[in-house]
Structure formats: structure tokens, C-alpha cells
Protein backbone atom coordinates (compact mmCIF):
# COMPACT_ATOMS: atom_id res chain seq x y z
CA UNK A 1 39.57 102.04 50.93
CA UNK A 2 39.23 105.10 52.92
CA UNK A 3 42.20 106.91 55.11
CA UNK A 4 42.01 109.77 57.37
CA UNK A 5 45.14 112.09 58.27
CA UNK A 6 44.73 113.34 61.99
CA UNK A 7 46.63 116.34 63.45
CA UNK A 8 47.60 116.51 66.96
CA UNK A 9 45.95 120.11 66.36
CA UNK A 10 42.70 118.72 66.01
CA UNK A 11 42.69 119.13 62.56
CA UNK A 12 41.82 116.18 60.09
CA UNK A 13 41.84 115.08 56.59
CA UNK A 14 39.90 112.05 54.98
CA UNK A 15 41.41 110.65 51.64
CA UNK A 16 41.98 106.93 50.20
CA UNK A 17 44.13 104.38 51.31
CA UNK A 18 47.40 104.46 48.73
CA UNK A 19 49.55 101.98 49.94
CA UNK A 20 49.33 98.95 52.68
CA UNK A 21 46.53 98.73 55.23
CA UNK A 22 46.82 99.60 58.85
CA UNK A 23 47.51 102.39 61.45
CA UNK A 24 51.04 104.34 61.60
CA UNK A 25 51.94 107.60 63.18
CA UNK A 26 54.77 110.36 63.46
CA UNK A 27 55.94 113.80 63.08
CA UNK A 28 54.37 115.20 59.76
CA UNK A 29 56.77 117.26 57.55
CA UNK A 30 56.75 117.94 53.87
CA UNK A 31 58.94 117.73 51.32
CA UNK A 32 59.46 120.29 48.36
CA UNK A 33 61.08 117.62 45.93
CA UNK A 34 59.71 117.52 42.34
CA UNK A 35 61.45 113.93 41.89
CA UNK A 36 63.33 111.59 43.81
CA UNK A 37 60.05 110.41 46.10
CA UNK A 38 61.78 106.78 46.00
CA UNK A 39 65.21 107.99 47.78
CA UNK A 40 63.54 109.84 50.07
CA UNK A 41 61.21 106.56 51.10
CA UNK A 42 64.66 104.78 51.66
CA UNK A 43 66.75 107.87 53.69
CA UNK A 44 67.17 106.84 56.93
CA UNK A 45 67.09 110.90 58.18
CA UNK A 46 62.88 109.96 57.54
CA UNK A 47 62.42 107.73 60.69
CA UNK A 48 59.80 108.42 62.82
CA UNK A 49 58.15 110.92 60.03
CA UNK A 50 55.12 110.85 57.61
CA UNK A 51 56.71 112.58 54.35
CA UNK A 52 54.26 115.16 52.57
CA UNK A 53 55.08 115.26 49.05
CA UNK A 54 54.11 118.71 47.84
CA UNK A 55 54.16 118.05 43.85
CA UNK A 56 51.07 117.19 43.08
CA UNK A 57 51.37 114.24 41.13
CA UNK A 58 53.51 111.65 42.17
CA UNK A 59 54.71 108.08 41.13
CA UNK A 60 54.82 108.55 37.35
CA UNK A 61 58.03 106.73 36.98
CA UNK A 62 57.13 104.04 39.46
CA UNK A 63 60.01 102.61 41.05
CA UNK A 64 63.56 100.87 40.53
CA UNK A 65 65.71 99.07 42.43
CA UNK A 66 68.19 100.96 41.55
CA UNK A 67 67.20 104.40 43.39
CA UNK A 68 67.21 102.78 46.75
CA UNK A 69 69.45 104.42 49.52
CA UNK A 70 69.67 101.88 52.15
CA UNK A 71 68.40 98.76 53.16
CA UNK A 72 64.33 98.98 53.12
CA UNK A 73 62.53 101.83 53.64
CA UNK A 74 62.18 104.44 56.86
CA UNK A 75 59.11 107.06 56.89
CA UNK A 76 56.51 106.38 58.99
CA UNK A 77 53.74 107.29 56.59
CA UNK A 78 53.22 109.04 53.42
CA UNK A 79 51.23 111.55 52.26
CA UNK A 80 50.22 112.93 47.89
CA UNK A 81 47.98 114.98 46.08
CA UNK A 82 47.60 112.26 43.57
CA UNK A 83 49.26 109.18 43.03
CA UNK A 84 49.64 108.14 39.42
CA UNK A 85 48.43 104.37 38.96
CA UNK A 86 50.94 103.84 36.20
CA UNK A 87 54.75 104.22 36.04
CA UNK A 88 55.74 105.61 33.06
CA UNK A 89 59.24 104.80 32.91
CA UNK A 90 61.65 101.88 31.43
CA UNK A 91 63.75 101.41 34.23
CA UNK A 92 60.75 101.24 36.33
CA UNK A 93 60.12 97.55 38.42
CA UNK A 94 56.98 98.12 39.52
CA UNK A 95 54.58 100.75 40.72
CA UNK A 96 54.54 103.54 43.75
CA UNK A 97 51.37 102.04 45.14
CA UNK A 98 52.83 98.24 45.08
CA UNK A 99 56.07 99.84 46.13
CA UNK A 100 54.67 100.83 49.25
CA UNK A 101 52.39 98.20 49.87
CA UNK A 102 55.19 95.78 49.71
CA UNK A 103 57.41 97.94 52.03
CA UNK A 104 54.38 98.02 54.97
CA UNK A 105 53.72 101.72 54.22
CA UNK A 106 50.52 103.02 55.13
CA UNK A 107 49.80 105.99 52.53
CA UNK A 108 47.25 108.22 51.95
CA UNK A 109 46.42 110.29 48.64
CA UNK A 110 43.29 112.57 47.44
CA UNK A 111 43.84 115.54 50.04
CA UNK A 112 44.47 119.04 50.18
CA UNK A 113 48.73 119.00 50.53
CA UNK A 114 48.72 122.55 49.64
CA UNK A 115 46.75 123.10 52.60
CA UNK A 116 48.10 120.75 54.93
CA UNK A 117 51.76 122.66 53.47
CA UNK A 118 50.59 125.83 54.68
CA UNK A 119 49.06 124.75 58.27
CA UNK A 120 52.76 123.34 58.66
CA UNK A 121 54.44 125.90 57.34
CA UNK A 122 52.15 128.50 59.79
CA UNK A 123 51.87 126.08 62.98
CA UNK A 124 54.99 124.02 62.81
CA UNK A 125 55.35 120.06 62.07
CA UNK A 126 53.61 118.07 63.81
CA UNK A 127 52.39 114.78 65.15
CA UNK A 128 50.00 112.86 63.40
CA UNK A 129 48.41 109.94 62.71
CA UNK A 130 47.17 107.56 59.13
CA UNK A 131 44.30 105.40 59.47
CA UNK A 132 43.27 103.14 56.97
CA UNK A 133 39.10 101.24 56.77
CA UNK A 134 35.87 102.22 56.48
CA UNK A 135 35.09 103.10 59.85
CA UNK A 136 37.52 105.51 61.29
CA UNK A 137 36.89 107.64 64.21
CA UNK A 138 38.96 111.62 63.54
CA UNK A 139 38.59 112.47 66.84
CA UNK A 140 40.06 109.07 68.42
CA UNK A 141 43.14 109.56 65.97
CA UNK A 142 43.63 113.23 67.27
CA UNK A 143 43.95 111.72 70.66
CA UNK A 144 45.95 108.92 69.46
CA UNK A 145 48.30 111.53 67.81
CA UNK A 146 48.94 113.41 70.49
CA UNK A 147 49.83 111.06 72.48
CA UNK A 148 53.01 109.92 70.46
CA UNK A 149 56.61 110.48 71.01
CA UNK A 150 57.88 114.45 70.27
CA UNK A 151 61.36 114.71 68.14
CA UNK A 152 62.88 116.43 70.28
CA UNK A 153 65.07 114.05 72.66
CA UNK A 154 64.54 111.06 70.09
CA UNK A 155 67.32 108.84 69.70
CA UNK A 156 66.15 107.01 66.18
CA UNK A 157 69.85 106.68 64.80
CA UNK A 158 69.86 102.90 66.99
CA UNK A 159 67.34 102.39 64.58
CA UNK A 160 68.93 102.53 61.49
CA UNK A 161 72.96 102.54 61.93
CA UNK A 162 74.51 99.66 60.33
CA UNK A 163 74.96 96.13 63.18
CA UNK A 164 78.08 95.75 62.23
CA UNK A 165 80.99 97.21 59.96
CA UNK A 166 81.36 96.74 56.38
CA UNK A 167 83.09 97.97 53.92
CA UNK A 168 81.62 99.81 50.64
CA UNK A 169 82.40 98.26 46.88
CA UNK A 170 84.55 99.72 44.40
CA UNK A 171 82.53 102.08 42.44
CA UNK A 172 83.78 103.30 38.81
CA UNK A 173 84.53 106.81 39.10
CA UNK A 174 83.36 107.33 35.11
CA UNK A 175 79.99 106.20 35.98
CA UNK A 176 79.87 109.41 38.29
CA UNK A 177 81.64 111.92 36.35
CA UNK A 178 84.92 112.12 38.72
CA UNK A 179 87.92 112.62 36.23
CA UNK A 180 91.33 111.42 36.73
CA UNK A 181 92.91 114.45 37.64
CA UNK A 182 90.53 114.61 40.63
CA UNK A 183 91.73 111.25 41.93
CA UNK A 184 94.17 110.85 44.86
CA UNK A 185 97.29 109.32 44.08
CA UNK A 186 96.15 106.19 45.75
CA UNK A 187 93.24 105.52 47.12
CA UNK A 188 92.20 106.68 50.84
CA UNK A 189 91.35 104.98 53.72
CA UNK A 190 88.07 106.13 54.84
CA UNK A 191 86.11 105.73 58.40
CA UNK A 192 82.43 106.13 58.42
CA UNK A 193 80.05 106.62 61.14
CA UNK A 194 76.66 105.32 60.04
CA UNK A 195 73.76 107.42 61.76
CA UNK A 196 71.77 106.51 58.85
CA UNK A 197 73.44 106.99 56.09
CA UNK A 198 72.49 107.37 52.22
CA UNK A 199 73.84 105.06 50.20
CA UNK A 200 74.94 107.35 47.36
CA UNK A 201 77.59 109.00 49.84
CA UNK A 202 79.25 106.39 50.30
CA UNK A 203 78.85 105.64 46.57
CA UNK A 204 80.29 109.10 45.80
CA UNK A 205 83.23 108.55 47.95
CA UNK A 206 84.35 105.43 46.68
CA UNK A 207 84.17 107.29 42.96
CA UNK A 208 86.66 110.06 44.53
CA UNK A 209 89.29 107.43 45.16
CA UNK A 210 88.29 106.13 48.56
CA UNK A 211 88.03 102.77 49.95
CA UNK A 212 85.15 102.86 52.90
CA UNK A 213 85.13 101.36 56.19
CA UNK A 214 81.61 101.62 57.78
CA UNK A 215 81.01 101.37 61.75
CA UNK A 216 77.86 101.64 63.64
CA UNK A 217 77.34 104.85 65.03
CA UNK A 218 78.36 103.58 68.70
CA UNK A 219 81.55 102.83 67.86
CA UNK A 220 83.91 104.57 70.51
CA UNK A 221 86.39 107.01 68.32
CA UNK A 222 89.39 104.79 70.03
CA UNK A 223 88.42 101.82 67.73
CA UNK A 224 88.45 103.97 64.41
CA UNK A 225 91.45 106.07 65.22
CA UNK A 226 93.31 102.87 65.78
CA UNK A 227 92.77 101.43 61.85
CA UNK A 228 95.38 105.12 61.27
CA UNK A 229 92.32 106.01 58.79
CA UNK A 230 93.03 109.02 56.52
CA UNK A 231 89.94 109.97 56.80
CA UNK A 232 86.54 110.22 58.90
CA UNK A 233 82.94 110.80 57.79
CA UNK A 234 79.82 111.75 59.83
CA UNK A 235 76.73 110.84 58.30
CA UNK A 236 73.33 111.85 58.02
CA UNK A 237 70.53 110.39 60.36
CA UNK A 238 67.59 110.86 62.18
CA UNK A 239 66.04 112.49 65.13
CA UNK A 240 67.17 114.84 67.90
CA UNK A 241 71.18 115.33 67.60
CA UNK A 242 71.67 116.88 71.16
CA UNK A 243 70.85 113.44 72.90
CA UNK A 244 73.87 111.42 71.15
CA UNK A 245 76.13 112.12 73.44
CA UNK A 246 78.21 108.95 72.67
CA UNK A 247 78.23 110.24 69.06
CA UNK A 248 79.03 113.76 70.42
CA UNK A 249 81.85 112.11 72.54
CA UNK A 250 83.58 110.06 69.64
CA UNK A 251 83.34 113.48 67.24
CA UNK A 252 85.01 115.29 70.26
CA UNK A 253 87.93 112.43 70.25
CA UNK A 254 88.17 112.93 66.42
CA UNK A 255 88.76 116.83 65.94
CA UNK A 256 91.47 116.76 68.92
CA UNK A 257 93.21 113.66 67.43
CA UNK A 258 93.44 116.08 64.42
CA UNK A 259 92.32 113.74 61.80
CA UNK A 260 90.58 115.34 59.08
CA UNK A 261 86.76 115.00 59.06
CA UNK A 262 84.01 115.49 56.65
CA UNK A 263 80.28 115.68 58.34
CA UNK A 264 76.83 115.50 56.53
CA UNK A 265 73.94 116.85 58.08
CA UNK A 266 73.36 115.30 61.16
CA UNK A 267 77.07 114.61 61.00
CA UNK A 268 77.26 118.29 60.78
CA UNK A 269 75.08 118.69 63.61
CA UNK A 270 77.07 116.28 65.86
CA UNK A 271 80.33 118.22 65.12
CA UNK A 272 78.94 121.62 65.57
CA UNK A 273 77.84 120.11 69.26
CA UNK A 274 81.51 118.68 69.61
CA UNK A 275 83.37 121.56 68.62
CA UNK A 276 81.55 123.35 71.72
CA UNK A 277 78.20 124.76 69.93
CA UNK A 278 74.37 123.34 70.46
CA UNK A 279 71.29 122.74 68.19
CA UNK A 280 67.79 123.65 68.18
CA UNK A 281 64.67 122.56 66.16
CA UNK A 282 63.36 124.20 63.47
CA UNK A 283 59.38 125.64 63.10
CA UNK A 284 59.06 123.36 60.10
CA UNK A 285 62.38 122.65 58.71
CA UNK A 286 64.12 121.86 55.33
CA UNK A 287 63.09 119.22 52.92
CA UNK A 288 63.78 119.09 49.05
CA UNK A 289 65.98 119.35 46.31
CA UNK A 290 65.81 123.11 45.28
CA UNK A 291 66.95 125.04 48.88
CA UNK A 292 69.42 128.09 47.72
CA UNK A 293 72.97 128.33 50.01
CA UNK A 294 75.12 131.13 49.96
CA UNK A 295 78.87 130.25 50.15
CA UNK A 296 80.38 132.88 52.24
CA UNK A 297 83.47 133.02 51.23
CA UNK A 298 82.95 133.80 47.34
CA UNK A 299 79.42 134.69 47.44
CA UNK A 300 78.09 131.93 45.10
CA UNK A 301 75.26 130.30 45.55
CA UNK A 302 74.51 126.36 45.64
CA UNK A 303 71.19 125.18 44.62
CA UNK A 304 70.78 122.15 47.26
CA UNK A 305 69.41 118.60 48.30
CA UNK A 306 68.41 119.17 51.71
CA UNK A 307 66.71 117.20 54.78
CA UNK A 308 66.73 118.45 58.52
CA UNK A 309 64.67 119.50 61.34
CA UNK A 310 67.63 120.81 63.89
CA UNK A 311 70.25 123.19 63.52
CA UNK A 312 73.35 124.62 64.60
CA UNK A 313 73.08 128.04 66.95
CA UNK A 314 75.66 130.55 65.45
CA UNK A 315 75.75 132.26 68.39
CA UNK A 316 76.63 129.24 70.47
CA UNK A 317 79.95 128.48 67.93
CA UNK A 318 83.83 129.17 69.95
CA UNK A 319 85.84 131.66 67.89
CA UNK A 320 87.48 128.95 66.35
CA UNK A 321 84.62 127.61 64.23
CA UNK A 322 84.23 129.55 61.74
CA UNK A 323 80.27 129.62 59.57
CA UNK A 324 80.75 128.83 55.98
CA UNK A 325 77.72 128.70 54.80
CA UNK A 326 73.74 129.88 54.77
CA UNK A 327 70.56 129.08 54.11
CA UNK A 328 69.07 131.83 51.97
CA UNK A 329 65.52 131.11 52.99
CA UNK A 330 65.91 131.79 57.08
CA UNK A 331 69.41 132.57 57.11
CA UNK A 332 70.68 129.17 59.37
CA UNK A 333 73.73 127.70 59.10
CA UNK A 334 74.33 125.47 56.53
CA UNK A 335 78.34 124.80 56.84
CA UNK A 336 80.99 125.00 59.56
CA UNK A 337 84.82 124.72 59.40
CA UNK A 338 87.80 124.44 62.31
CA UNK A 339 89.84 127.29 61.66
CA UNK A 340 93.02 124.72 62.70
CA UNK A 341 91.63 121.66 62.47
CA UNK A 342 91.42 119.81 59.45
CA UNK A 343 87.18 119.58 60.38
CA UNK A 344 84.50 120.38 58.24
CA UNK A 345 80.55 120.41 57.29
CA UNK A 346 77.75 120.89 55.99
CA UNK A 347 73.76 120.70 56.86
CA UNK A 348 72.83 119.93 52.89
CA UNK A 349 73.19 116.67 51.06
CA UNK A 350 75.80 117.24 47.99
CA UNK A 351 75.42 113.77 46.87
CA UNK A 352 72.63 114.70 45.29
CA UNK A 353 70.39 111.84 45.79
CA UNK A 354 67.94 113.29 44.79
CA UNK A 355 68.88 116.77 43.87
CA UNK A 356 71.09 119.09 42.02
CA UNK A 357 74.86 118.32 41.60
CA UNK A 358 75.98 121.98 42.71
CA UNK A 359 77.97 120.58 45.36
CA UNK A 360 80.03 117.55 44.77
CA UNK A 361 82.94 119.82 44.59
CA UNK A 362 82.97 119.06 48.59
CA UNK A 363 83.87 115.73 47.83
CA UNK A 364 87.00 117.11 45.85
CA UNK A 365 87.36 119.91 49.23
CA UNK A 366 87.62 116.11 51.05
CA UNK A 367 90.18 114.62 49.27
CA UNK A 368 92.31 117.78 49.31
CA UNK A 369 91.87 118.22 53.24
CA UNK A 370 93.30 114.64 53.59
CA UNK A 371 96.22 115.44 50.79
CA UNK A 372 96.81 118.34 52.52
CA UNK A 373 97.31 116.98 56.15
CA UNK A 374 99.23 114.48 55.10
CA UNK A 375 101.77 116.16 53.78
């Protein structure tokens, strides 16, 4: 079956259908990822966007159920070069194509993504709109994309923060390399605001030596601070962080109560607002699993996991926040830290879901924050 991308630009793109039948629109971005197409179907921080996977091939390995990171899927559409009609793989259950048809996902494969790359790249993301049949009008789906929602002042964390609390399971530290010397001497208490949050943090934490608590991302800061957690974690998520004010409001409560505080991207986000900063949106932002970061304070450099659209104004930070890392691609901030608070964060994902493992050490920095405020 036919498909046709359409720009809110004007500009359009006609391919095959490669996944399930229908009409979907959203903010087109693209992603830089090799691997890992699967995770980022399933990250909540894709709601409301059509993904652009810029390897040309993808869905050799087909899919498993165990690479999922939340619930069901988010993005509003997807977009390949080619999609590979077999999945070469032993853990696979299934293939890309059925994969996406099962999960409602209209797809489209067989154009240009080089090209489309570079008109994002030079104009910006954009809106746009996937059309699926045989008789599909370009211009009507230019209109029809233009006429959607814009990012920015998009609430879509309601969308995907948990209903209600839960806690996480045990997981085996072995299974993700954490040693025993990197353990806590019991385990900690953690609080987690959900804003759409990958599974594999919460996985990683629990192999550090904590036991999780997760709340919807509403939850006034009152209710967590009253559990006396060691520990709080901001999440990743979706959409436009300067409009969460109640989020804003809770991280606010948190960094004065002094409790130490770990954010995560649009966790990050939300406590660079708190601690007195603001955001902005990017031309075209960063998505993939190879983005370099420079740690200031030693110079090194962290090959990352990343996924964003907004970030955090230096020039808007109080003296007391201090920048702790950048990107090396645009030079935006990519970490903050209180400088007397126990508060930290960072835009990039270092549970490398997919991606590189260069910084799970800020897992370890975690632990050690909470060890270290408690005496």
C-alpha cells in the first residue's frame, strides 16, 4: 500500500505503507541511533512525534519483548529508509513490520531520510502528517499538518505518567554489572516522579541497591517527602517542560527540603526551571546513541544516549547552580549541580537503553550523594 509523508512546509514524500493502516500526525524529528529502534518505539519522551530513523536499514533483529521500556508504545508515526522483512535474530518474537502493526503504528518506508535529515536539520522539526491508501491527496495533508498542535506549550507527560504508584522489582545487580563494593550498605529508599519514564532507569536503580517507589508526576512533593525517602528521581518525559508548573512546584519543594535529587532529562529540565533558570526549544534537537559530552570538571568526554527537544538557558542559571556538563555538538547544557544542595542532573540518558554505557557511573554519583547526606 502506498503512504505519503507531508510537511507543514509544503514539502512531501510518497513511500509504502510499513506498518498499520490509517492517518497519524506530529512533530517530525530524527533519530541518529544505529540500534535500539524498539526502545525508542516504547520511550515515553516520543509522544506526540513521528521518529525518523536515519540508518538506513532497519528491523534486522525484529523485535523482543524483552527491549520494551514501558507499557506499549508512544511515537506518533515512524519513518525508514528500508525496513528489513526478516528479523535476523534469536531472541527475536516477531518482526518490525508486525511489531508495529500490532502496536497501531502507522509507518512509512522507501523515502529519501537523508534528505528529509537535512531539510530538518536546515529548517527545524516540524509538523507533519502519514497517510496510508491509494488515493492520497499531498496537498490536503500539508493543510492537515499544519493545522496540528506545536510542542511548544504541550503538556503530553498526563499522557504517559504512571495512574497510580507502584513500586519497581528487585533486579539482580550481576545481571547489570554493579559489583558489591558499589552497593549501599542497605538498600535505599527511592521516590520517583514518572513523567514518562524508561523502564531501564528504574531497572538500573534497583541494581545499585535501591528499592523504588513510583508516583505519578502530579503528585504534590508533600506526599513524597512524607514516606522520609532517601532519595528522589526526576524522570524523563515528553513535551514542553516550561508548562508543568505543578511538576516545577513539587521540584521547588524538593531542593529546599534538602533531600538529595537525581534528574534525567526532562527531570533535568524541570529542576533547572526550579532552581530559578528557564528552557527553550531547540532548531532540531538531540536524538541517538552516539552524542559526545564534555565533563567539565576533568575534561573527559562521555559518548551518550540522548533524546530532547528543550533545554536549559545558561545564562538564565542563579550563581548557585553550577553547569557540569556540555554538549560538544552546539555547546548546550547537558548537566547541572546545586552548589549546596545535594541536587543534581543531567539532559542525557546514562541508562543506556539504547546506547553506550559511558555514564552509569552517575548512578554510583547517586548513591554516594545519598551516603553522603546522610551522614
Amino acid at each position: 500500500m502506498e503512504a505519503v509523508l507531508a510537511l507543514e512546509d509544503g514539502t512531501w514524500y510518497r513511500g509504502v505503507s510499513a506498518g498499520a493502516d490509517g492517518v497519524t500526525g506530529g512533530e517530525v524529528v530524527f533519530n541518529t541511533s544505529m540500534t535500539g529502534y524498539q526502545e525508542v518505539l516504547t520511550d515515553p519522551s516520543y509522544a506526540g512525534q513521528i521518529v525518523t530513523m536515519t540508518c538506513p536499514e532497519i528491523g534486522n533483529y525484529g523485535v523482543s519483548n524483552e527491549d520494551v521500556e514501558s507499557r506499549a508504545t508512544h511515537v506518533a508515526g515512524f519513518i525508514v529508509r528500508e525496513q528489513s522483512p526478516v528479523a535476523s535474530n534469536w531472541r527475536a518474537s516477531g518482526t518490525l513490520r508486525d511489531y508495529l502493526v500490532a502496536s497501531h503504528i502507522v509507518a512509512i518506508a522507501d523515502i529519501d531520510t537523508r534528505a528529509l535529515t537535512r531539510r530538518l536539520r536546515s529548517g527545524g522539526v516540524m509538523r507533519g502528517v502519514i497517510a496510508t491508501g491509494d488515493q492520497l491527496d499531498p496537498a490536503a495533508l500539508v493543510e492537515r499538518a499544519t493545522g496540528l498542535p506545536k510542542m511548544e506549550g504541550s503538556d503530553l507527560v498526563r499522557g504517559v505518567t504512571a495512574p497510580a504508584p507502584f513500586d519497581w522489582p528487585q533486579e539482580d545487580p550481576d545481571e547489570f554489572g554493579v559489583t558489591p563494593d558499589r552497593l549501599p550498605a542497605r538498600r535505599l529508599r527511592i521516590a520517583a516522579y514518572d513523567y514518562g519514564m524508561k523502564w531501564n532507569i528504574l531497572r538500573r536503580l534497583s541494581a545499585h541497591g535501591c528499592d523504588v517507589r513510583v508516583y505519578p508526576a502530579s503528585t504534590p512533593a508533600a506526599t513524597v517527602l512524607a514516606t522520609a525517602p532517601d532519595g528522589v528521581f526526576l524522570s524523563n518525559g515528553p513535551g514542553d517542560p516550561a508548562v508543568l508548573s505543578y511538576a516545577i512546584d513539587s521540584a521547588k519543594a524538593l531542593v529546599e527540603a534538602g533531600v538529595p535529587t537525581f534528574g534525567i532529562c526532562l527531570g533535568h529540565q524541570i529542576l533547572g526551571l526550579a532552581m530559578g533558570g528557564s528552557t527553550f526549544k531547540l532548531k532540531f534537537g538531540h536524538r541517538g546513541a552516539n552524542h559526545p559530552v564534555k565533563k567539565l570538571d576533568t575534561g573527559g568526554i562521555e559518548i551518550t544516549s540522548q533524546n530532547h527537544g528543550f533545554a536549559v538557558d545558561p545564562a538564565s542559571l542563579p550563581s548557585d547552580v553550577a553547569v557540569t556538563h556540555v554538549n560538544l555538538y552546539d555547546g548546550t547544557v547537558e548537566g547541572l549541580r546545586h552548589r549546596t544542595r545535594p541536587v543534581f542532573s543531567v539532559q542525557y540518558h546514562p541508562e543506556a537503553s539504547p546506547g553506550p554505557h559511558d555514564a552509569d557511573y552517575l548512578f554510583d554519583e547517586f548513591i554516594t550523594l545519598i551516603q553522603e547526606a546522610k551522614g
